[in-house]
PDB file of N, CA and C in Angstrom:
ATOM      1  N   UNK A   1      78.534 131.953  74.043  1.00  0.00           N
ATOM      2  CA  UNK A   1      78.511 133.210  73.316  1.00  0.00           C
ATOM      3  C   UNK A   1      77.522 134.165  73.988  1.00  0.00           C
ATOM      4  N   UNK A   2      77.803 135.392  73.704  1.00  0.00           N
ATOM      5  CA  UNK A   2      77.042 136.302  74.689  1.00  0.00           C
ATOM      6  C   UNK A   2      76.114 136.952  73.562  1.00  0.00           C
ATOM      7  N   UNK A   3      75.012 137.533  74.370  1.00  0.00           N
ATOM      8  CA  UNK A   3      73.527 138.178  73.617  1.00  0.00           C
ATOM      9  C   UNK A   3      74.083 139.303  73.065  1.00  0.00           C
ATOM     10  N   UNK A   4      75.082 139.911  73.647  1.00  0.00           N
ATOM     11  CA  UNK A   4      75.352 141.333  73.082  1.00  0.00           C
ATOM     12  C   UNK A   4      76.691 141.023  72.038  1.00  0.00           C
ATOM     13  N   UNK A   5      75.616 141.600  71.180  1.00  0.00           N
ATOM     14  CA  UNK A   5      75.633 141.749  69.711  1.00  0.00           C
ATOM     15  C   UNK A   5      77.123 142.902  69.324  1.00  0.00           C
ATOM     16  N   UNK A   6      77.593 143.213  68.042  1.00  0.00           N
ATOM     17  CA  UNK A   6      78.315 144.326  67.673  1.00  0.00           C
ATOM     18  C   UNK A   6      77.223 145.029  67.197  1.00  0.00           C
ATOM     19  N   UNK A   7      77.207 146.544  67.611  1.00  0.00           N
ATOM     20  CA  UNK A   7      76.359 147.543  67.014  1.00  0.00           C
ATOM     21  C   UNK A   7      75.839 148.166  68.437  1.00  0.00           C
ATOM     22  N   UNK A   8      75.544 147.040  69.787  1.00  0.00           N
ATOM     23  CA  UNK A   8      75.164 147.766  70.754  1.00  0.00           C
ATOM     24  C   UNK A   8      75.582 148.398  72.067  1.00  0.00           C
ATOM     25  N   UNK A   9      74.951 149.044  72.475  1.00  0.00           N
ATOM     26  CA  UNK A   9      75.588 149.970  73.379  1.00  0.00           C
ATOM     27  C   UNK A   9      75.426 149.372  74.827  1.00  0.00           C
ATOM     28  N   UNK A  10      76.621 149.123  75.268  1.00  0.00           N
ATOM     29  CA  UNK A  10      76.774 148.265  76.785  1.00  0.00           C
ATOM     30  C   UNK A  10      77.691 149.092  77.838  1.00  0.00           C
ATOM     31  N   UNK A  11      77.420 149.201  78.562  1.00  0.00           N
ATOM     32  CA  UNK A  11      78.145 149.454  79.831  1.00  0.00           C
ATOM     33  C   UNK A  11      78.996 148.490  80.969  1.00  0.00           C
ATOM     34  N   UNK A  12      80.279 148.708  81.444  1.00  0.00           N
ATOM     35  CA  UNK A  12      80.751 147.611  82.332  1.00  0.00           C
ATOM     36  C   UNK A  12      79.545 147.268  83.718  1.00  0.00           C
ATOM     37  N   UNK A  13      78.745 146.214  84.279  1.00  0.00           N
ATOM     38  CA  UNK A  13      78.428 146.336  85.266  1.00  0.00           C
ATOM     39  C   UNK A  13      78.871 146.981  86.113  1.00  0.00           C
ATOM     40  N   UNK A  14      80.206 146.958  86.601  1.00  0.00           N
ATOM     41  CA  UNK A  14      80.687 148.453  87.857  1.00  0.00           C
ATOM     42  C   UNK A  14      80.087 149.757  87.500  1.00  0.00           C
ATOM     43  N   UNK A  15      79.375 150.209  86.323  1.00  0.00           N
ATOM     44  CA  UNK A  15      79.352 151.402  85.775  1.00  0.00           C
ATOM     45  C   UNK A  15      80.457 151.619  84.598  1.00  0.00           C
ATOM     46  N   UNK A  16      80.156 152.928  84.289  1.00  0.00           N
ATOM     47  CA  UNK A  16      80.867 154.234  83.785  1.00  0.00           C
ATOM     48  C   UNK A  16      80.774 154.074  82.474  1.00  0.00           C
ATOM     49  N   UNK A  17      81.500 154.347  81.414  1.00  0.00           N
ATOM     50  CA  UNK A  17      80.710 155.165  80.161  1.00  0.00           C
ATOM     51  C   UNK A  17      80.323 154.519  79.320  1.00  0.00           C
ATOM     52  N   UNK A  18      78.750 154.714  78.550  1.00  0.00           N
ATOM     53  CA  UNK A  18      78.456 153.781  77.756  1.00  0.00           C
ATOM     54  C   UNK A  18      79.515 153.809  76.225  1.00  0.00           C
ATOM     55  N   UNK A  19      79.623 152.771  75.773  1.00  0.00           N
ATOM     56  CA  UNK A  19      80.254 151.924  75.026  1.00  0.00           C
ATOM     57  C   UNK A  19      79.104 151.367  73.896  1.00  0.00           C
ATOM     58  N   UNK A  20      79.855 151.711  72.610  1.00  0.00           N
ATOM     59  CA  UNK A  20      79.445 150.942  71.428  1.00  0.00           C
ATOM     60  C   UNK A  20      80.387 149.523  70.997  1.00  0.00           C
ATOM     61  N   UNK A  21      79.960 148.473  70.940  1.00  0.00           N
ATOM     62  CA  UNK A  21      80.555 147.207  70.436  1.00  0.00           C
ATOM     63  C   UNK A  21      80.905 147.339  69.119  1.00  0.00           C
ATOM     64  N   UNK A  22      82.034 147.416  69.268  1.00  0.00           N
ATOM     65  CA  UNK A  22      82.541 147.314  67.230  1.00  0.00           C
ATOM     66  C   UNK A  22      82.921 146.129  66.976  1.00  0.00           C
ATOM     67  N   UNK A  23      83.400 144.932  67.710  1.00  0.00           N
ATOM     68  CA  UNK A  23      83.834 143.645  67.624  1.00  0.00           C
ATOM     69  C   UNK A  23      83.601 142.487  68.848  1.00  0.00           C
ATOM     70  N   UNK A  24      83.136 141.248  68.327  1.00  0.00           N
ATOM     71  CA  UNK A  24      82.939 140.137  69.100  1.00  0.00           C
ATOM     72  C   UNK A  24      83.852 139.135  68.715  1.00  0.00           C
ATOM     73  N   UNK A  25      84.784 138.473  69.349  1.00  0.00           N
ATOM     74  CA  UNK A  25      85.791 138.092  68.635  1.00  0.00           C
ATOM     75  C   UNK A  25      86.391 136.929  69.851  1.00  0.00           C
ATOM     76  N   UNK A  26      87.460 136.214  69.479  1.00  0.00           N
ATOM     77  CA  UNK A  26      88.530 135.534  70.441  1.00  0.00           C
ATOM     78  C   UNK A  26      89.657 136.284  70.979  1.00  0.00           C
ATOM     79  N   UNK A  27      89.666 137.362  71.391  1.00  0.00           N
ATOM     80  CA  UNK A  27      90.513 138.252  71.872  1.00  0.00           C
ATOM     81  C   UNK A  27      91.658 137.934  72.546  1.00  0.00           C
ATOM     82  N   UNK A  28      91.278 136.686  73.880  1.00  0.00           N
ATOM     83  CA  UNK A  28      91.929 135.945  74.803  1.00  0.00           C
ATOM     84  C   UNK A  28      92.244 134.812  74.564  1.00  0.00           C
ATOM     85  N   UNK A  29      92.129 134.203  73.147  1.00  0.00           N
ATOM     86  CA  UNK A  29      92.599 132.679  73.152  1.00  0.00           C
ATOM     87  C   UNK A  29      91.959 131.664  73.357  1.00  0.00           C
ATOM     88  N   UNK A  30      90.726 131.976  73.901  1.00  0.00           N
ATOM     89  CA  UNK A  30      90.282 130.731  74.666  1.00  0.00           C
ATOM     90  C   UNK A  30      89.339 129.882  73.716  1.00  0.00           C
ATOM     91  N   UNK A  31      89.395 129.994  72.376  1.00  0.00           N
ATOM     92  CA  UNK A  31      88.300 129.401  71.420  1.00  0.00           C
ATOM     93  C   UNK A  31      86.610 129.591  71.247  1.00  0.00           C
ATOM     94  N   UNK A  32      86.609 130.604  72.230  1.00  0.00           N
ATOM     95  CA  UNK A  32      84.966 131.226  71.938  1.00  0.00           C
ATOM     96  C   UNK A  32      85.144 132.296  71.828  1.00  0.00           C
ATOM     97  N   UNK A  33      84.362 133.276  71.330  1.00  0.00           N
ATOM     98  CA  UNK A  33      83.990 134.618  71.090  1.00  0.00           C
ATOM     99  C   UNK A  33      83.247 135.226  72.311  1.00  0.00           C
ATOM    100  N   UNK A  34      84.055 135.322  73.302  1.00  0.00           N
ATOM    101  CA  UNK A  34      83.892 135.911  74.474  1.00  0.00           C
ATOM    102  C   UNK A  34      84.277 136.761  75.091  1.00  0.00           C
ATOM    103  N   UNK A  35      84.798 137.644  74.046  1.00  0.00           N
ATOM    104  CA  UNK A  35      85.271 139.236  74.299  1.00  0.00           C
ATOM    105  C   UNK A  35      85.054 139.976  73.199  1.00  0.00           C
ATOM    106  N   UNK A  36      84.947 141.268  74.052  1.00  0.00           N
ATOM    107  CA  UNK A  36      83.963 141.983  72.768  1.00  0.00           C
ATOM    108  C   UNK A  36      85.156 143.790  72.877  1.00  0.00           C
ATOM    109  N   UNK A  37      85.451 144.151  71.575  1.00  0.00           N
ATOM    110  CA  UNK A  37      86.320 145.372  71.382  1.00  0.00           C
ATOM    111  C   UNK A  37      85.146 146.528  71.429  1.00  0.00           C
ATOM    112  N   UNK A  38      85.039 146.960  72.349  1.00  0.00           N
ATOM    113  CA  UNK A  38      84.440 148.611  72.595  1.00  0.00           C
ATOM    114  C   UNK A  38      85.236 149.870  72.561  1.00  0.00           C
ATOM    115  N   UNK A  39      84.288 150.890  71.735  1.00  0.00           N
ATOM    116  CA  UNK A  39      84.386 152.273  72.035  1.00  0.00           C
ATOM    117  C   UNK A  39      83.857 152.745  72.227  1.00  0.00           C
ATOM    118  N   UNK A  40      84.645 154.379  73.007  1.00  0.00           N
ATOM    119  CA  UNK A  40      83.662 155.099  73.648  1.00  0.00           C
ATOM    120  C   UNK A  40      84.689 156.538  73.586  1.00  0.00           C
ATOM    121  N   UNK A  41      84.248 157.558  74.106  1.00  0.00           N
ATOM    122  CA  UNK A  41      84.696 158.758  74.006  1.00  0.00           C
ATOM    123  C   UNK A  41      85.094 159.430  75.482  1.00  0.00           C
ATOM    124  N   UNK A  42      86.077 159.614  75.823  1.00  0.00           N
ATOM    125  CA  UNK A  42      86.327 160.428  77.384  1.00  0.00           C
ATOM    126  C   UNK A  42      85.377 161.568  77.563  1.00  0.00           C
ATOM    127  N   UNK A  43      85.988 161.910  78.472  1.00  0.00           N
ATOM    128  CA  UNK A  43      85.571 163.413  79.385  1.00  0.00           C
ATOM    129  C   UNK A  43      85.976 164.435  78.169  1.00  0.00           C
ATOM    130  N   UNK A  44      87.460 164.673  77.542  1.00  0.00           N
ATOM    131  CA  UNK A  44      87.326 165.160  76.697  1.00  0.00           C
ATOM    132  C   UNK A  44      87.111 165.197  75.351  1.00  0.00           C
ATOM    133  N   UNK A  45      86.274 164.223  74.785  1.00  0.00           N
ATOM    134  CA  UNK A  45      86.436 163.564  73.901  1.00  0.00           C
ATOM    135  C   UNK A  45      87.537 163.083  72.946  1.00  0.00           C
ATOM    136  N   UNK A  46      88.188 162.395  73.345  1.00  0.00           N
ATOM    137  CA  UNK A  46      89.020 161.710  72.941  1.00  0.00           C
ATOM    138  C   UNK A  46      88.299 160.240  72.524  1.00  0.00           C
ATOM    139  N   UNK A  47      88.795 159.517  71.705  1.00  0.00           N
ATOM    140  CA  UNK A  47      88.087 158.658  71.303  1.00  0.00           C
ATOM    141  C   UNK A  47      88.899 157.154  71.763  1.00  0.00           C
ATOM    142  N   UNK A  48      88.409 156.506  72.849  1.00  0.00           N
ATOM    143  CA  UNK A  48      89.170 155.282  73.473  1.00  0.00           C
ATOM    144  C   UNK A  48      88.790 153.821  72.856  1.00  0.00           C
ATOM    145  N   UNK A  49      89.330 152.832  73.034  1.00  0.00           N
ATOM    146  CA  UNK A  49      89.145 151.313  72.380  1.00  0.00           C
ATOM    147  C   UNK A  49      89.533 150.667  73.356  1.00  0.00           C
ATOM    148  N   UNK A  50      88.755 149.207  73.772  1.00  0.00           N
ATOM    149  CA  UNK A  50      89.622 148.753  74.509  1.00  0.00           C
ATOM    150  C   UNK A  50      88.709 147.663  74.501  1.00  0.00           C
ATOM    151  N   UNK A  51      89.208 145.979  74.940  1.00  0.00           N
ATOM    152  CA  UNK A  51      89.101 144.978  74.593  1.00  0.00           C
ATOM    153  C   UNK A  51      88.110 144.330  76.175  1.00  0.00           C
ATOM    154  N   UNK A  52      86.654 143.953  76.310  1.00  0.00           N
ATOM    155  CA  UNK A  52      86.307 143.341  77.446  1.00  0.00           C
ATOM    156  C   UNK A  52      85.662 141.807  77.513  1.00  0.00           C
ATOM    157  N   UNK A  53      86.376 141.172  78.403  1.00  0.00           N
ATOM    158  CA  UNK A  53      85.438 139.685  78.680  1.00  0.00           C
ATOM    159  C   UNK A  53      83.892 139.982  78.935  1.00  0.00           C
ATOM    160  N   UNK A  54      82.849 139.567  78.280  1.00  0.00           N
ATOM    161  CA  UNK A  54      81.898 139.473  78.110  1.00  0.00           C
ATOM    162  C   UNK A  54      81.054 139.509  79.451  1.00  0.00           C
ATOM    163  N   UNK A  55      81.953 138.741  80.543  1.00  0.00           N
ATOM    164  CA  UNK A  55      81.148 138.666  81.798  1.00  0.00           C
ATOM    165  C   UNK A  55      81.090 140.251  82.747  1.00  0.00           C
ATOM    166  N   UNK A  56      81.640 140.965  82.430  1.00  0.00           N
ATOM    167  CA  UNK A  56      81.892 142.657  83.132  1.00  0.00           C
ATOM    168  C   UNK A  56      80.959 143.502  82.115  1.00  0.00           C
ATOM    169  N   UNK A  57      80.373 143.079  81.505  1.00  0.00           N
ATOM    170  CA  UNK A  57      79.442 143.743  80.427  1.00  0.00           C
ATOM    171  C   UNK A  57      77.818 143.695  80.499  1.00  0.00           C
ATOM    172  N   UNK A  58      77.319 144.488  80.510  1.00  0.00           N
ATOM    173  CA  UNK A  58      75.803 144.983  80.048  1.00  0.00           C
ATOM    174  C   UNK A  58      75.268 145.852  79.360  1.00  0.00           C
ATOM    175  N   UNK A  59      73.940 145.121  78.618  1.00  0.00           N
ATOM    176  CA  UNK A  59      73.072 146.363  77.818  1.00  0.00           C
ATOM    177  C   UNK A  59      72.728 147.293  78.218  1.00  0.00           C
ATOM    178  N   UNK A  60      73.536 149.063  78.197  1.00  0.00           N
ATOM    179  CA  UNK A  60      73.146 150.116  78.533  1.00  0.00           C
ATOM    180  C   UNK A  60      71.272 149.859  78.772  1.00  0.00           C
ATOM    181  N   UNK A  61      71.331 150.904  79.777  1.00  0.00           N
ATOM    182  CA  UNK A  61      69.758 150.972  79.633  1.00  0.00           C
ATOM    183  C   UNK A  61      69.690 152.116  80.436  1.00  0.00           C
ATOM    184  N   UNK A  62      69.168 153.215  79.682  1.00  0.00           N
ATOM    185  CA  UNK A  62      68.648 154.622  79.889  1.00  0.00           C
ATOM    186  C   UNK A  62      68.085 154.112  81.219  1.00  0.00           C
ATOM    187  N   UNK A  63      68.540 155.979  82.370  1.00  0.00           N
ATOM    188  CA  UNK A  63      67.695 155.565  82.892  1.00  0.00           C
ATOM    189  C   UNK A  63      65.801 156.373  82.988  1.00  0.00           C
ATOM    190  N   UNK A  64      65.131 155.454  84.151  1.00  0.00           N
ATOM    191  CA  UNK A  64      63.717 155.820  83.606  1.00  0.00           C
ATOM    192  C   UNK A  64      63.464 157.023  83.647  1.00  0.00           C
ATOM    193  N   UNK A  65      62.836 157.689  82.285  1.00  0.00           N
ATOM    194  CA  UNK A  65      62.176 158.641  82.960  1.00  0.00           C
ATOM    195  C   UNK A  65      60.793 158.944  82.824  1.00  0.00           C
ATOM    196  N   UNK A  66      60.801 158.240  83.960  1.00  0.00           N
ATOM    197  CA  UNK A  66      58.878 158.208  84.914  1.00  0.00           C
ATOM    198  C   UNK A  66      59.118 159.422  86.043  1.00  0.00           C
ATOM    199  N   UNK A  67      58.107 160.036  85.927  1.00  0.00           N
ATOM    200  CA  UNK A  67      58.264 161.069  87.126  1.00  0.00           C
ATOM    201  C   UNK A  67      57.697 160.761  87.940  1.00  0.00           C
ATOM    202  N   UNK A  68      58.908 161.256  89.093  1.00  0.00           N
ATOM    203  CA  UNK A  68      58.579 160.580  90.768  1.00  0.00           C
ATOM    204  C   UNK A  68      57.406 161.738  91.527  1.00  0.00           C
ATOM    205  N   UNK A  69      56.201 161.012  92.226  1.00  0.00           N
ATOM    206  CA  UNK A  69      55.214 162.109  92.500  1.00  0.00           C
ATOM    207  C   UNK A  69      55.375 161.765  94.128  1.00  0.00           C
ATOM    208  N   UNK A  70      55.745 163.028  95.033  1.00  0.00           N
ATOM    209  CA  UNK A  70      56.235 163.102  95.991  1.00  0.00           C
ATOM    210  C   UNK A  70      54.322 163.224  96.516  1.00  0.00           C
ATOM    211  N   UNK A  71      53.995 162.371  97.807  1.00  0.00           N
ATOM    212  CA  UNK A  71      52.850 163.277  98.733  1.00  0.00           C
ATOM    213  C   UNK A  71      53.336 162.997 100.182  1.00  0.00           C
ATOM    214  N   UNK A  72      52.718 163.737 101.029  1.00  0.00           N
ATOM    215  CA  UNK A  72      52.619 163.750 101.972  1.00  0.00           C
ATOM    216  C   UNK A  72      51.153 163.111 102.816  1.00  0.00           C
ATOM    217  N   UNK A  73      50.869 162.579 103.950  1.00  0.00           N
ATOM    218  CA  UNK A  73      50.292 162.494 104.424  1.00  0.00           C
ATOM    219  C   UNK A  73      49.910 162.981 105.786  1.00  0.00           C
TER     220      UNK A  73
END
């Protein structure tokens, strides 16, 4: 079973748009709860759903913002 929970916001490792988990479930048959039903919203907001194996998935994580201090020497 995977850490990510329903409620949080994950992204596919390849990238692209973060995703809220609405379901953790047996999607594929295989007797574990190893796919998880995400949504998310397009370019134009349209509102998409769609079903992922757990292993193409990660916990969004903002990225930092630490400001980069440029010097010269």
């Amino acid at each position: 079973m995977s850490d990510i929970a329903k409620g949080k916001v994950v992204q596919l490792i390849s990238g692209g748009p973060q995703m809220s988990v609405v379901d953790v479930s047996d999607y594929n048959g295989s007797g574990k709860d190893d796919t998880e039903k995400c949504v998310w919203f397009d370019a134009k907001s349209v509102r998409c759903e769609d079903v992922f194996d757990v292993a193409v998935l990660k916990v969004y994580e903002p990225p930092s913002s630490a400001s980069m201090r440029v010097t010269r020497s």
